[in-house]
Protein backbone atom coordinates (compact mmCIF):
# COMPACT_ATOMS: atom_id res chain seq x y z
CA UNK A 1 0.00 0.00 0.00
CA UNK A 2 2.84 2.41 0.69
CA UNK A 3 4.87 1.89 -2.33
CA UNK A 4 1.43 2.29 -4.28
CA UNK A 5 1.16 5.44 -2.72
CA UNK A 6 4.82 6.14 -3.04
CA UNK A 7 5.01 5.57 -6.83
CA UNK A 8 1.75 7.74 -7.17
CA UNK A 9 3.55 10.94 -5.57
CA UNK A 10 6.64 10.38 -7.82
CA UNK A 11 4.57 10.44 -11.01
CA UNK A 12 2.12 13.43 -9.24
CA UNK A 13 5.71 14.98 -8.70
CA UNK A 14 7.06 14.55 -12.06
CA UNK A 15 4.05 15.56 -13.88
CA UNK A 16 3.58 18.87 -11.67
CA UNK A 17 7.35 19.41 -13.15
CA UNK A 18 6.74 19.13 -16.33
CA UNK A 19 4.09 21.07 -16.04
CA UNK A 20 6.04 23.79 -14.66
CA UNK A 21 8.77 23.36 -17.62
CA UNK A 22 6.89 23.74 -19.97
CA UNK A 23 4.83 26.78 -18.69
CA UNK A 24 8.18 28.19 -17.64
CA UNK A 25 9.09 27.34 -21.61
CA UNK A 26 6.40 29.10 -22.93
CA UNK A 27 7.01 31.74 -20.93
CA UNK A 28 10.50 32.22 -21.70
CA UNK A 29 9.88 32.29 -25.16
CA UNK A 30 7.91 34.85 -25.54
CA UNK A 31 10.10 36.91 -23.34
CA UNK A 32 11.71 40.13 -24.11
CA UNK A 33 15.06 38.35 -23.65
CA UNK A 34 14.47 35.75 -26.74
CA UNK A 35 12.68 38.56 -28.91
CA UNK A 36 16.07 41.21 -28.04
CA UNK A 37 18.28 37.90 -28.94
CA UNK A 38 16.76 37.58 -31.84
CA UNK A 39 16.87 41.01 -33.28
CA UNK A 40 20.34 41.60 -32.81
CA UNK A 41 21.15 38.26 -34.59
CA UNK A 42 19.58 39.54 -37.69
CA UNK A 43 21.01 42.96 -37.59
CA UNK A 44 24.49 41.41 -36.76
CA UNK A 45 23.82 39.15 -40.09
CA UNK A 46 22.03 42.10 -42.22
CA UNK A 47 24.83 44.33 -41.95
CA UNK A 48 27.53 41.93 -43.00
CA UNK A 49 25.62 41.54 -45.71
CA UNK A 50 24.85 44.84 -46.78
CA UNK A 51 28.90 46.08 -45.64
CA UNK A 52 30.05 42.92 -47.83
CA UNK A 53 27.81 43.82 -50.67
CA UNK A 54 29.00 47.43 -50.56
CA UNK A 55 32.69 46.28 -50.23
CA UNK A 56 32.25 43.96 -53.31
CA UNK A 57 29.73 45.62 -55.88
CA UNK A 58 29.85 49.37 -54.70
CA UNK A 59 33.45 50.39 -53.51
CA UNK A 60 35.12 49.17 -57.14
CA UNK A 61 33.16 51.07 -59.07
CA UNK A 62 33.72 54.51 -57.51
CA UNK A 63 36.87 56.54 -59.14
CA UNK A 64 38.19 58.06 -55.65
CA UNK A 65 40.18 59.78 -57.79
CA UNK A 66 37.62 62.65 -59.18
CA UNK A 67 35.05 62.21 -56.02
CA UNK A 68 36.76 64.17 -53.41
CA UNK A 69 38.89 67.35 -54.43
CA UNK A 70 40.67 69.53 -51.93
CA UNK A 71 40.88 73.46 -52.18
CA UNK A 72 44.29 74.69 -50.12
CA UNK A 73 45.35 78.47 -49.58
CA UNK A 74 48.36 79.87 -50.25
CA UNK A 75 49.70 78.44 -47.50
CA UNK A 76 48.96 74.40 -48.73
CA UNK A 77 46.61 74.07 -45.88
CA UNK A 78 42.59 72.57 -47.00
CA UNK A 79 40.18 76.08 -47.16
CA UNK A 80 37.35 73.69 -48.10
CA UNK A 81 36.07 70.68 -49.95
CA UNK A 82 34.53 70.03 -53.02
CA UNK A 83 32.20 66.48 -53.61
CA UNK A 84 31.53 65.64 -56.86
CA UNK A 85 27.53 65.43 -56.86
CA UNK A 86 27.52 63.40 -60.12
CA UNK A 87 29.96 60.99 -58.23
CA UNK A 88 27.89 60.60 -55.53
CA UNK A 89 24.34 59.93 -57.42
CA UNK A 90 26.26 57.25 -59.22
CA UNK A 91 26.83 55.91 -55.97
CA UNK A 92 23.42 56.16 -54.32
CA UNK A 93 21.81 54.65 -57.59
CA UNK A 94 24.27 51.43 -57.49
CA UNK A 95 24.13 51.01 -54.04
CA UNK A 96 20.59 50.96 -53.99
CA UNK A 97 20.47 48.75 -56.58
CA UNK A 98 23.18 45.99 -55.43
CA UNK A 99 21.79 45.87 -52.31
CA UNK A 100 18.61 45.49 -53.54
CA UNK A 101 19.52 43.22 -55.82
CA UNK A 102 21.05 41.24 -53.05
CA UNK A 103 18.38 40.93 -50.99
CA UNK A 104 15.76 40.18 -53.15
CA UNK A 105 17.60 36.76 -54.00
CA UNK A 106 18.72 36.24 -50.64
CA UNK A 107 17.65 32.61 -49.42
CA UNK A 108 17.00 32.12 -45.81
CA UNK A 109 19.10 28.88 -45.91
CA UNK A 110 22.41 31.09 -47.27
CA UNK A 111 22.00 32.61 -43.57
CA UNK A 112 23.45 29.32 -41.57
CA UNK A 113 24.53 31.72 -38.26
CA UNK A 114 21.13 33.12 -37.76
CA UNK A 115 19.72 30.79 -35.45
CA UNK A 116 18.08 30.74 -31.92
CA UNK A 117 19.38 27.78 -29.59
CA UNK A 118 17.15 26.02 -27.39
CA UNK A 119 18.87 26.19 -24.81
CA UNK A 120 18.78 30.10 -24.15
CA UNK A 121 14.76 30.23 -24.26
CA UNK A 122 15.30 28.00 -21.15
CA UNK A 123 18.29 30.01 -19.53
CA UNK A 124 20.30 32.60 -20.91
CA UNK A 125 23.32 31.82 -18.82
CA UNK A 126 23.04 27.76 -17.45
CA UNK A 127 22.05 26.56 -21.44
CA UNK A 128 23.18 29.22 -23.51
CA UNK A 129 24.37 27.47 -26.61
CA UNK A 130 22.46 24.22 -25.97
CA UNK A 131 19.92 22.00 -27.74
CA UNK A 132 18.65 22.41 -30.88
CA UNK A 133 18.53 25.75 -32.65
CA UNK A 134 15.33 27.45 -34.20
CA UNK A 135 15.71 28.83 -37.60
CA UNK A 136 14.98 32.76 -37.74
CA UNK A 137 13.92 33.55 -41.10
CA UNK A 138 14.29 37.00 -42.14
CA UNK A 139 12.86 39.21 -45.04
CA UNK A 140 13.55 42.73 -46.18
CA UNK A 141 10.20 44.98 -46.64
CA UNK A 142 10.06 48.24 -47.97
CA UNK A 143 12.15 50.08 -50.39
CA UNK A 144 16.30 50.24 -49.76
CA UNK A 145 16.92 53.98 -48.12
CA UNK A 146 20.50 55.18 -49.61
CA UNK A 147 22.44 58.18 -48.95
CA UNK A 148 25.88 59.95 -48.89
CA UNK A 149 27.30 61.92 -45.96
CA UNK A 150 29.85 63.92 -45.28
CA UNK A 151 30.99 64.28 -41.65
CA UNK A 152 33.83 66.56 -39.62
CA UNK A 153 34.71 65.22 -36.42
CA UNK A 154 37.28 67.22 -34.49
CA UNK A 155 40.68 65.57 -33.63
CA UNK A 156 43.27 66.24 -31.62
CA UNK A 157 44.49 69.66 -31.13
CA UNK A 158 42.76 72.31 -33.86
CA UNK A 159 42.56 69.37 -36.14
CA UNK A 160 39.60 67.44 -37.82
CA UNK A 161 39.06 64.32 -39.61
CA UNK A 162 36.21 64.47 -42.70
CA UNK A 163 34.58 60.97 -43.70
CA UNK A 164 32.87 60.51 -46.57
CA UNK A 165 30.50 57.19 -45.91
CA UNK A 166 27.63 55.14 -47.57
CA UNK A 167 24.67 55.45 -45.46
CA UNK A 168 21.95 52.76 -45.96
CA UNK A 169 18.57 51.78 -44.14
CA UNK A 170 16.80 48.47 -44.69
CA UNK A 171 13.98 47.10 -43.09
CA UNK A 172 12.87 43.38 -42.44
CA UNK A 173 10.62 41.12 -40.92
CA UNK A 174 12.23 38.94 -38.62
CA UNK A 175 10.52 35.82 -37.89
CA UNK A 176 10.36 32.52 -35.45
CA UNK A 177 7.51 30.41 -35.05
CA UNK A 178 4.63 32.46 -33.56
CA UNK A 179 6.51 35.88 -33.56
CA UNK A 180 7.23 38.47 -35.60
CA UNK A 181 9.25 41.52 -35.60
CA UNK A 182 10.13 44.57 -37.70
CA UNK A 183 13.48 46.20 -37.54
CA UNK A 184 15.41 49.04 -39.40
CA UNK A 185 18.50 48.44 -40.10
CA UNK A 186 21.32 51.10 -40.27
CA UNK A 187 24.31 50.41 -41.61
CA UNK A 188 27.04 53.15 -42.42
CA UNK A 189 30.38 52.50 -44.61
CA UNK A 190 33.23 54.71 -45.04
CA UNK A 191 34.65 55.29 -48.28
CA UNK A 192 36.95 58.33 -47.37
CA UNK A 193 38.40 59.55 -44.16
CA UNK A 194 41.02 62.22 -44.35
CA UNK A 195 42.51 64.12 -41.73
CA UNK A 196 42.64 68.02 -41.55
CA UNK A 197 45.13 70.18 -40.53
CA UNK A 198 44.77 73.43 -38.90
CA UNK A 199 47.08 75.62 -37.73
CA UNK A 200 48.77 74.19 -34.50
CA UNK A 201 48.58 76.91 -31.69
CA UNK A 202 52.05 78.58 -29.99
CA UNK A 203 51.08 78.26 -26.78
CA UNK A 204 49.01 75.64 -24.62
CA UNK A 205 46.88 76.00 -21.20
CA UNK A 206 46.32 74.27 -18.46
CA UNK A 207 44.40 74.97 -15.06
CA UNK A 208 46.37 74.04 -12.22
CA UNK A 209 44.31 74.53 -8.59
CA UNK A 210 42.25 76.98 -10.19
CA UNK A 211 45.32 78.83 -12.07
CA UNK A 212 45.71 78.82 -15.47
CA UNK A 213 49.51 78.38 -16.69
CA UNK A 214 50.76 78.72 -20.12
């Protein structure tokens, strides 16, 4: 009679576990940790491809040459810059296209690291790379956003550094069983970064307890 009753709490024990499991599962799952994991894997994977696409069907075709000309005083030192606009549409236009291009034949089974393992939907730190991994499918929506900026950044003392980069914005639907997500991608590639020099200053300043020493 005892080990009736015995076996009868084990199994009452181990179904009130799994019970537990697999509302703690479900639970997990649907968590703001799995959905974060997931988005960053398919921005981490949509910018390589959008920087590798740039770096193999873009960058080539630009003649750095005639895109970026300098203006200097009398004194060789840069008064201003001058972009080449009809340079730069050429750019946006292939860019846009290439990626484009790119993504509409993009097939979710080229994209082998973009996967969500088991494991982490249980525990993020105990099972992290554990069990078997969910497939997150990913598609772009909407129309490829390109653009090219210019940007001045100071450095170091009275000098700055000018960048000339590829700006682009995707979005896509990222997808796991029973979710969804949109995200915007941003992805921005330099294609020129040239430092300026200004005129260095004679004397320098520090404050010292209030005092200010040359």
């Amino acid at each position: 009679m005892k080990s009736k009753s015995l076996i009868f709490f084990i199994k009452l024990f181990f179904f009130v576990f799994l019970i537990l499991l697999l509302i703690n599962i479900v639970s997990n799952y649907f968590s703001e940790r799995v959905k974060n994991y997931v988005k960053q894997k398919a921005i981490n994977e949509s910018s390589l491809i959008i920087a590798k696409t740039i770096e193999e069907e873009v960058l080539p075709r630009i003649d750095m040459d005639n895109l970026v000309f300098n203006v200097k005083t009398e004194n060789e030192k840069i008064d201003s810059i001058y972009i080449n606009t009809y340079q730069v549409n050429q750019i946006i236009a292939i860019t846009t296209s290439k990626i484009a291009e790119k993504l509409k034949n993009l097939k979710n089974e080229e994209l082998t690291n973009l996967t969500l393992p088991f494991g982490i939907i249980i525990s993020d730190v105990l099972f992290y790379d554990l069990g078997p991994e969910i497939n997150i499918k990913m598609y772009p929506i909407g129309a490829v956003m390109c653009d090219v900026k210019s940007v001045i950044e100071e450095y170091g003392i009275n000098n700055s550094i000018f960048r000339l980069e590829i700006a682009v914005s995707v979005s896509f639907n990222v997808i796991i069983p029973l979710q969804r997500e949109e995200i915007t991608v941003n992805t921005a590639i330099p294609v020129i970064v040239q430092i300026i020099q200004g005129e260095v200053p004679r004397f320098y300043f520090y404050s010292k307890d209030g005092k200010i020493v040359s």
